[in-house]
N, C-alpha and C. Protein backbone atom coordinates (compact mmCIF):
# COMPACT_ATOMS: atom_id res chain seq x y z
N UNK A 1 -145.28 125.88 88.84
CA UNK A 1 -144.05 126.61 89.04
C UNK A 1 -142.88 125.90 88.36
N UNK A 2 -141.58 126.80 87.60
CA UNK A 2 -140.96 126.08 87.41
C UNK A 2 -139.59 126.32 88.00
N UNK A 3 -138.98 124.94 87.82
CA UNK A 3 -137.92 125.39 88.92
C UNK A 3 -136.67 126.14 88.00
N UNK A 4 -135.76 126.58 88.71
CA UNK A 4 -134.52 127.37 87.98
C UNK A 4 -133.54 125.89 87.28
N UNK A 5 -133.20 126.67 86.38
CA UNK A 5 -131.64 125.45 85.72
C UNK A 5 -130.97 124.86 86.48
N UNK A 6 -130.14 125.75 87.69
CA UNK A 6 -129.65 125.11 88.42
C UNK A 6 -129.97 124.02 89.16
N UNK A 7 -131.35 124.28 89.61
CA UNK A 7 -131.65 123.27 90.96
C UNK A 7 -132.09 122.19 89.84
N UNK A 8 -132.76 122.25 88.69
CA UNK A 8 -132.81 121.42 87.58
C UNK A 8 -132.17 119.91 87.25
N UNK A 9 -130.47 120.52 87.39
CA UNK A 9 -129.42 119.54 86.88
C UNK A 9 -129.27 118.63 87.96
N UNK A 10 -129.14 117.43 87.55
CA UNK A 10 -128.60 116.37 88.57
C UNK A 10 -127.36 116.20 89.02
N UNK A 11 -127.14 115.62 90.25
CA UNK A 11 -125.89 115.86 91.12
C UNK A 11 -124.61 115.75 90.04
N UNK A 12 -125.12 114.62 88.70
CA UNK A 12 -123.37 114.58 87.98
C UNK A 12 -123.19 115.44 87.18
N UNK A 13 -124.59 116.69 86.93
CA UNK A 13 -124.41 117.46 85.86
C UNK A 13 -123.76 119.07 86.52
N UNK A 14 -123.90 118.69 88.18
CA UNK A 14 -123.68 120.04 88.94
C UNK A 14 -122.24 120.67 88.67
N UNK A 15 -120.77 119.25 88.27
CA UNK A 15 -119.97 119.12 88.10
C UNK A 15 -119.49 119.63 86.65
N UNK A 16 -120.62 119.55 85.94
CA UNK A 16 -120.18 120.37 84.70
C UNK A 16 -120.51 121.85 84.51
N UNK A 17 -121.15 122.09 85.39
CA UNK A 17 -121.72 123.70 85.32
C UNK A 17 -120.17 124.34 85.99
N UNK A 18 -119.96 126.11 85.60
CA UNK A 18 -119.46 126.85 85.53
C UNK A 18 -118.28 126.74 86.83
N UNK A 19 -119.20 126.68 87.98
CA UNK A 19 -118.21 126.86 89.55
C UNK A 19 -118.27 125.47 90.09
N UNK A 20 -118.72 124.31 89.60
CA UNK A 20 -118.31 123.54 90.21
C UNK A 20 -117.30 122.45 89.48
N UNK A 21 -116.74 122.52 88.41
CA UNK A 21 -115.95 122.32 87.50
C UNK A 21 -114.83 122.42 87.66
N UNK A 22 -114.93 123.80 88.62
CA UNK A 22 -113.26 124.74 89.00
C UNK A 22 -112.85 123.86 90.25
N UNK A 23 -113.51 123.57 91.19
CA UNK A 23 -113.82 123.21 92.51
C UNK A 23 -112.49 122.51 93.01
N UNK A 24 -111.77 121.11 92.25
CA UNK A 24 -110.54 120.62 92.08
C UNK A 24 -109.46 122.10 92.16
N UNK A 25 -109.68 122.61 90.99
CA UNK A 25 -108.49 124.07 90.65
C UNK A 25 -108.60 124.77 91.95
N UNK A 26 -109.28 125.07 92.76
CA UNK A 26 -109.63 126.23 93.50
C UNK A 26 -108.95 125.30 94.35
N UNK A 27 -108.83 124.41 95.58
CA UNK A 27 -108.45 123.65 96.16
C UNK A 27 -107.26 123.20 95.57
N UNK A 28 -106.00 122.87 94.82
CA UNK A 28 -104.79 123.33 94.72
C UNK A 28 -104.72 124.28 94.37
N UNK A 29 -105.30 125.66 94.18
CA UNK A 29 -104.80 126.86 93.97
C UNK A 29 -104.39 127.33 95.47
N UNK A 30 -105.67 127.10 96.22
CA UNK A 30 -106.18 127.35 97.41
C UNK A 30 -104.44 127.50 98.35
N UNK A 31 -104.02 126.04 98.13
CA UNK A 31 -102.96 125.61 98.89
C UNK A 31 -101.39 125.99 98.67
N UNK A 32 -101.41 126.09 97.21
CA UNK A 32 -100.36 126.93 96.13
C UNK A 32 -100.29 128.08 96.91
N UNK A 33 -101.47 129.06 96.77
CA UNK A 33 -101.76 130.15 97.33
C UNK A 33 -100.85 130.60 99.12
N UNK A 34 -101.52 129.81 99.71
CA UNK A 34 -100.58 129.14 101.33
C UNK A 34 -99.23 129.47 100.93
N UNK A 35 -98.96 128.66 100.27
CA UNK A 35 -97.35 128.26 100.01
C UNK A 35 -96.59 129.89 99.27
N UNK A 36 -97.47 130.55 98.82
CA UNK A 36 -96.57 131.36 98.47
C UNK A 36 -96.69 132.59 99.52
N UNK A 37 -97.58 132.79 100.35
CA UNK A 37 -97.89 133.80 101.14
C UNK A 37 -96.57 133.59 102.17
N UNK A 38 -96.69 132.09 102.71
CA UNK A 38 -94.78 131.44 103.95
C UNK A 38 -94.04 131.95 102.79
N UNK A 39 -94.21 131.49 101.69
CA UNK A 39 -92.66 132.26 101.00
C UNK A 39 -92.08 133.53 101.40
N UNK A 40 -93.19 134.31 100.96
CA UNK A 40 -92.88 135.52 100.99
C UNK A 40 -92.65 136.50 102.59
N UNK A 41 -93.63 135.77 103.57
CA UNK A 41 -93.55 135.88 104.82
C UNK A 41 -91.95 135.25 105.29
N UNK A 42 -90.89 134.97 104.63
CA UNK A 42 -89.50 134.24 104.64
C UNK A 42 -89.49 133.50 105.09
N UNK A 43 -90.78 132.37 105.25
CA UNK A 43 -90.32 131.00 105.35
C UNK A 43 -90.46 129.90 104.38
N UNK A 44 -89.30 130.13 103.91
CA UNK A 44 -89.30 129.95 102.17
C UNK A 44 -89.74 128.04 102.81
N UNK A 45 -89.19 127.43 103.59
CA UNK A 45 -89.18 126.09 103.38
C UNK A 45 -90.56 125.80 103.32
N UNK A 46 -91.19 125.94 104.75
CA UNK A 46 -92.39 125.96 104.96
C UNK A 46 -93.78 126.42 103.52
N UNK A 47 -93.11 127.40 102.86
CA UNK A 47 -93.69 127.53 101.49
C UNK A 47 -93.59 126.46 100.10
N UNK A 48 -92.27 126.19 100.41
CA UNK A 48 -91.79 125.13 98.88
C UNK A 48 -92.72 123.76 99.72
N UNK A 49 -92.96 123.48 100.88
CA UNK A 49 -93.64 122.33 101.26
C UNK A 49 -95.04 122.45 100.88
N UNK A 50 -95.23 123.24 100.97
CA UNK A 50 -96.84 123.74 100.74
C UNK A 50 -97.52 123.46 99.61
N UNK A 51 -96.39 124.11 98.45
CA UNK A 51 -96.61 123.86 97.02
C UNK A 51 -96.51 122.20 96.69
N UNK A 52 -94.94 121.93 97.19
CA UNK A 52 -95.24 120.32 96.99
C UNK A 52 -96.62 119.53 97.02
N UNK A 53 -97.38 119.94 98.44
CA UNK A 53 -98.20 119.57 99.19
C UNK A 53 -99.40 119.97 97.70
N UNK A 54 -99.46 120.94 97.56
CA UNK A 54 -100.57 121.35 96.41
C UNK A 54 -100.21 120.57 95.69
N UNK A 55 -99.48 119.92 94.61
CA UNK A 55 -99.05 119.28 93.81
C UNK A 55 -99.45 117.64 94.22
N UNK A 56 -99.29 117.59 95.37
CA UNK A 56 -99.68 115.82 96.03
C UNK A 56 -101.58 116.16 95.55
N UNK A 57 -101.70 117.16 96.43
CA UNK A 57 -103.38 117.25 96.23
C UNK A 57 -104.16 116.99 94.90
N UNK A 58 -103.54 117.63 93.85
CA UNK A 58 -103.74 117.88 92.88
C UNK A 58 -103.63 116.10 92.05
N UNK A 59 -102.54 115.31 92.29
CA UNK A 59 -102.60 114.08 92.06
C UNK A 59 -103.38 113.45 93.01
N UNK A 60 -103.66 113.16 93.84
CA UNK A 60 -104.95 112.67 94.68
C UNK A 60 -106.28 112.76 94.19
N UNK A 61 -106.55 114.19 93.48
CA UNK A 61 -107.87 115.10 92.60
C UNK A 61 -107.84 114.35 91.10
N UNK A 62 -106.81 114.45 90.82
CA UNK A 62 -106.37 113.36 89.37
C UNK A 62 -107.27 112.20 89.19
N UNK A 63 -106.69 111.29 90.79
CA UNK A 63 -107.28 109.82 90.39
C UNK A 63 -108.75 110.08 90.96
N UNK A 64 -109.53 110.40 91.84
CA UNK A 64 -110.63 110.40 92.42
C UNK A 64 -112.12 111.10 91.50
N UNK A 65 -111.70 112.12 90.68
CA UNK A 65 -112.27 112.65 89.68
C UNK A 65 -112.35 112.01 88.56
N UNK A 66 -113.47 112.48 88.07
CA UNK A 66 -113.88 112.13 86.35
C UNK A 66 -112.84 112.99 85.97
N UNK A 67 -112.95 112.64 84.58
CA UNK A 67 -112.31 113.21 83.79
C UNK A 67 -112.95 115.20 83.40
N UNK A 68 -114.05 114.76 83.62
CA UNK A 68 -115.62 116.01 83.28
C UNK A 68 -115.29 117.15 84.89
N UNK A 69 -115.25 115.81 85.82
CA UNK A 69 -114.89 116.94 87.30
C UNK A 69 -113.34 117.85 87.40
N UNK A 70 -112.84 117.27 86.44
CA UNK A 70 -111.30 117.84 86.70
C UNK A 70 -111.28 118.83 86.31
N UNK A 71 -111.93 119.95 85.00
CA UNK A 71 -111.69 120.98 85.32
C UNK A 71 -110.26 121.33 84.73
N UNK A 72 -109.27 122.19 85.14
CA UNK A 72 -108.44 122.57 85.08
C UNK A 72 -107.43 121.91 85.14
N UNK A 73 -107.47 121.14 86.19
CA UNK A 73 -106.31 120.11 86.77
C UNK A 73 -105.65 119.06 85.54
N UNK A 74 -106.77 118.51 84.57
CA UNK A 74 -106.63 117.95 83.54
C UNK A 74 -105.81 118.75 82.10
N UNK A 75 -104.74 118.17 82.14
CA UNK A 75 -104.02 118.31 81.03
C UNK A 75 -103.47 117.30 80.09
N UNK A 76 -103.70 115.89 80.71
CA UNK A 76 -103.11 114.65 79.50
C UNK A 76 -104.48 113.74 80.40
N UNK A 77 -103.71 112.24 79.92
CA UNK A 77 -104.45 111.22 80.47
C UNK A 77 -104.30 111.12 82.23
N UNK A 78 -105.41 110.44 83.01
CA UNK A 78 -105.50 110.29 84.24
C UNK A 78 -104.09 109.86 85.05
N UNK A 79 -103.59 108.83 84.33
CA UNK A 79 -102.68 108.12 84.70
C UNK A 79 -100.92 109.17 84.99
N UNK A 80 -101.44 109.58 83.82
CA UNK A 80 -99.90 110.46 83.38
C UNK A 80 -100.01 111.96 83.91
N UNK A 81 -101.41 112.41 84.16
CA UNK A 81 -101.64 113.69 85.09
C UNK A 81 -101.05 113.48 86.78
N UNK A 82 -101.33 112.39 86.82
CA UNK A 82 -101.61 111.90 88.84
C UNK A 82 -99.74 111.65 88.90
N UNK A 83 -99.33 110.57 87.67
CA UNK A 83 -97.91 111.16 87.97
C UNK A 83 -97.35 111.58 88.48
N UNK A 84 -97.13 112.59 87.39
CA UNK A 84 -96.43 114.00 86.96
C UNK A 84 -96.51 114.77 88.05
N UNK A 85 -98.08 114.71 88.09
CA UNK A 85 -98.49 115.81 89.83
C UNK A 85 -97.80 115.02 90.93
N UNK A 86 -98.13 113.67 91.33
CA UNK A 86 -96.95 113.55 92.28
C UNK A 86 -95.51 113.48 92.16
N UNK A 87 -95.22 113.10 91.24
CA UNK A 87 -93.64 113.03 91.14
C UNK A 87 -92.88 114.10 91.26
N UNK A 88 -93.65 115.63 90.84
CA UNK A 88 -93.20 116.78 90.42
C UNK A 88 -93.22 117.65 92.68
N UNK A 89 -94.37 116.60 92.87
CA UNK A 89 -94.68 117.39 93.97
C UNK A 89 -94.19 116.44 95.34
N UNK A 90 -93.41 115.26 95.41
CA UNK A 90 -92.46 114.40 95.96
C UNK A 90 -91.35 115.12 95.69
N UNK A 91 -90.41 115.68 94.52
CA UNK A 91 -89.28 116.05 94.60
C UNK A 91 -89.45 117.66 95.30
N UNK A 92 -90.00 118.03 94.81
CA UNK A 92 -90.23 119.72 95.73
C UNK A 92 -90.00 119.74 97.26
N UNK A 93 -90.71 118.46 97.70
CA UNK A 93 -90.91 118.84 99.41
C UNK A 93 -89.43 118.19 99.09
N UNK A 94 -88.71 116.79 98.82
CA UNK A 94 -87.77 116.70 99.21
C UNK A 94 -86.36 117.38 99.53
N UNK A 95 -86.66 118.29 97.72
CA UNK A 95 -85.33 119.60 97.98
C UNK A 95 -85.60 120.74 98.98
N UNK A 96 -86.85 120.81 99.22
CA UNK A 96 -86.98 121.91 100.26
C UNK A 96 -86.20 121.55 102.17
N UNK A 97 -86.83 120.23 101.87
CA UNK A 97 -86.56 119.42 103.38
C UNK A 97 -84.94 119.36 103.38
N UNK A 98 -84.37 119.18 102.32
CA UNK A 98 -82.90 118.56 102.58
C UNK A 98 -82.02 120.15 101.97
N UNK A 99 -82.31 120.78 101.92
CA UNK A 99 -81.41 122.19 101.64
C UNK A 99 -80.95 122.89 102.91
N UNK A 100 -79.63 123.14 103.15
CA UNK A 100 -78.93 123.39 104.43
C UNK A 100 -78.24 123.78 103.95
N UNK A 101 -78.49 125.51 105.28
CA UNK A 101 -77.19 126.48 104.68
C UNK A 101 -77.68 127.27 104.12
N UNK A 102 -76.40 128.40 103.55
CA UNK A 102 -76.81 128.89 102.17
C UNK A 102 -77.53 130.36 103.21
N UNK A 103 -78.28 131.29 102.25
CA UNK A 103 -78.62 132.72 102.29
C UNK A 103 -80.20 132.52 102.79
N UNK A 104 -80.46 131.61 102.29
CA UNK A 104 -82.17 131.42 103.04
C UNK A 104 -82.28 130.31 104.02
N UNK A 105 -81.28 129.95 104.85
CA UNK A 105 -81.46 129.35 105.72
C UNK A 105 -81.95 129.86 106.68
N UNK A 106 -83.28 128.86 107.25
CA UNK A 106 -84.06 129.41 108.57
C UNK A 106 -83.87 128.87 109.78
């Protein structure tokens, strides 16, 4: 008997096949996703945290991943991806947390 391709590949090659490649992307999309549903449900803060929060994830996924597991998430070097993703996703929650007042205040 022979076995199928899939069950074939070894655990580091599972990471290069089609759906498990995405696996990183899907998991900050996942959370992105969250964040925009509170948006739109008008709790805008609770949403811009969310995204931040996706953005932390996404640098966490940065350093812990190959380069081969990243998938999507990968756009420069390791170092300068994990960054960017946190730095970008540290200032988000902070302007969300410290905004008072104003037309969308909850």
């Amino acid at each position: 008997m022979r076995r199928s391709d899939a069950e074939a590949l070894m655990p580091e090659q599972r990471w290069r096949s089609g759906p498990g490649k995405h696996l990183p992307f899907a998991l900050v999309l996942g959370v992105g996703v969250l964040g925009l549903v509170r948006i739109f449900q008008y709790h805008w803060r609770q949403g811009a945290v969310l995204l931040g929060v996706s953005l932390l994830v996404a640098a966490v996924l940065r350093i812990l991943v190959t380069d081969e597991q990243a998938g999507l998430i990968k756009i420069r070097g390791r170092g300068m991806d994990a960054f960017l993703y946190s730095t970008l996703g540290v200032v988000v929650i902070a302007v969300s947390l410290t905004i008072t007042g104003g037309p969308l205040s909850r």
